[in-house]
C-alpha atoms as a PDB file:
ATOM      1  CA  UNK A   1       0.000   0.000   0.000  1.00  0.00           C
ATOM      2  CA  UNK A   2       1.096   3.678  -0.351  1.00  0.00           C
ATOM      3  CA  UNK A   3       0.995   5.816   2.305  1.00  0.00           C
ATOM      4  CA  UNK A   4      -0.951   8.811   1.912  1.00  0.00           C
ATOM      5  CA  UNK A   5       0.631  12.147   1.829  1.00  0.00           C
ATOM      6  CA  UNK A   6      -0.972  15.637   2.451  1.00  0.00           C
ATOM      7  CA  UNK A   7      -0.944  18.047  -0.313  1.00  0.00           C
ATOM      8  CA  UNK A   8       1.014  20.122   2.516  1.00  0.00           C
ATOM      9  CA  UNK A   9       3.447  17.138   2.569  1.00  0.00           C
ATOM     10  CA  UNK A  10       3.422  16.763  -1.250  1.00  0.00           C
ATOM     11  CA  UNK A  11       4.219  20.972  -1.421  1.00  0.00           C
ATOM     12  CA  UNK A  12       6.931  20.594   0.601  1.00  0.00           C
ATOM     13  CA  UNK A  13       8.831  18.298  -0.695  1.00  0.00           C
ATOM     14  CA  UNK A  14       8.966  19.118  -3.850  1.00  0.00           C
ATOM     15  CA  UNK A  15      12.700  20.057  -5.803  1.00  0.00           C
ATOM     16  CA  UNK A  16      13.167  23.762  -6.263  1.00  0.00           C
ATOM     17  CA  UNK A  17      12.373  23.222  -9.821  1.00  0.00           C
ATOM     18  CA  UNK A  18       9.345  21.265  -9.313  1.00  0.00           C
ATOM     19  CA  UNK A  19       8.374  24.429  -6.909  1.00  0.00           C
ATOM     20  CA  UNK A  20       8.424  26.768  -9.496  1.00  0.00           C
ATOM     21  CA  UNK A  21       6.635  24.494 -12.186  1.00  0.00           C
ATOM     22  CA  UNK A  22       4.070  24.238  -9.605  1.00  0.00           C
ATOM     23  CA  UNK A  23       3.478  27.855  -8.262  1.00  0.00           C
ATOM     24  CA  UNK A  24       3.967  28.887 -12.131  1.00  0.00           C
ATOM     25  CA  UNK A  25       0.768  26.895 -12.527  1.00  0.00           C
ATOM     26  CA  UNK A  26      -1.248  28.876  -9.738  1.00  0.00           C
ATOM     27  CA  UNK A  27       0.533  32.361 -10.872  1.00  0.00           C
ATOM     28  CA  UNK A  28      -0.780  34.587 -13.259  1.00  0.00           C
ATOM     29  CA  UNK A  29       0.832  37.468 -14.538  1.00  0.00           C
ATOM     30  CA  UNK A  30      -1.054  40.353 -13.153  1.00  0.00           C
ATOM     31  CA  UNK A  31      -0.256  38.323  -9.396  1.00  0.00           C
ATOM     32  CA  UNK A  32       2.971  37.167 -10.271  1.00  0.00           C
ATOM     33  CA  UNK A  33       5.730  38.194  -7.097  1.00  0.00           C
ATOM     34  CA  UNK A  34       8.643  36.879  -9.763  1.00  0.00           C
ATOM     35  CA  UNK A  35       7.284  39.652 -12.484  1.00  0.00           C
ATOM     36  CA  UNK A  36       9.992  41.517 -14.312  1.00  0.00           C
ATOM     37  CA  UNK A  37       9.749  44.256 -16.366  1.00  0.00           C
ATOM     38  CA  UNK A  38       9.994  41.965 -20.187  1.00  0.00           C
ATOM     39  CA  UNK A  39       7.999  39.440 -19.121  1.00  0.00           C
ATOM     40  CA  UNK A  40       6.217  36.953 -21.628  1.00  0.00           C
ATOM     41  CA  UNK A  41       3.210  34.811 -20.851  1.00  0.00           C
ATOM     42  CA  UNK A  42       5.727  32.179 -21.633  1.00  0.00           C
ATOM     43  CA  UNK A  43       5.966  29.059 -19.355  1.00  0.00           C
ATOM     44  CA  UNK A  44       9.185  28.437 -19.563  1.00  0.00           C
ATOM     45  CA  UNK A  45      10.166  32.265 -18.743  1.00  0.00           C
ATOM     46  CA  UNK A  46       7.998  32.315 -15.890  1.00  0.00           C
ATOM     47  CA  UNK A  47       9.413  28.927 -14.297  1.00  0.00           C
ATOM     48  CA  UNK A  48      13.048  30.981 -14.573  1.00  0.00           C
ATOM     49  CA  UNK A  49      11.913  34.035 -13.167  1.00  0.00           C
ATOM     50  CA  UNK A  50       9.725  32.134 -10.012  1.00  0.00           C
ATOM     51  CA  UNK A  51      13.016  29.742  -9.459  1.00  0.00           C
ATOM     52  CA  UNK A  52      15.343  33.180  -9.226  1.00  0.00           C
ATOM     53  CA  UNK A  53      12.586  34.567  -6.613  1.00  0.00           C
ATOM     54  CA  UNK A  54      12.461  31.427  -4.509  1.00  0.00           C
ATOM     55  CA  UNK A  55      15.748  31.642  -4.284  1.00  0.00           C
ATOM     56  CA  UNK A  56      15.916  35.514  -2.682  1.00  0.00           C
ATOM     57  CA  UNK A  57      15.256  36.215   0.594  1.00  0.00           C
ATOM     58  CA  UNK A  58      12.730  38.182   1.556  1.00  0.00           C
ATOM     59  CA  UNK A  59       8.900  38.121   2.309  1.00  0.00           C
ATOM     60  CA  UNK A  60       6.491  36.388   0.536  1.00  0.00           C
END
């Protein structure tokens, strides 16, 4: 049997890559915190940009 994870569990353990796939899914560009001045509605572009802002500090 699997064990069962919680989507918490599943969000958390994720690579930093499959982090910013995944919150580049949930992200549009008007919300975006990664937005930079030449963005594209361009999925690949956006999964750059959101893996450069996870990995700044500040708030979120």
């Amino acid at each position: 049997m699997f064990e069962k994870k919680s989507r918490y569990d599943q969000i958390t353990k994720q690579s930093l890559d499959d982090m910013a796939a995944f919150l580049s899914w949930y992200f549009d560009c008007d919300r975006c915190p990664a937005k930079k001045e030449n963005c594209a509605d361009d999925c690949s572009f956006c999964m750059d940009a959101i893996t450069e802002w996870l990995k700044q500090d500040g708030q979120l």
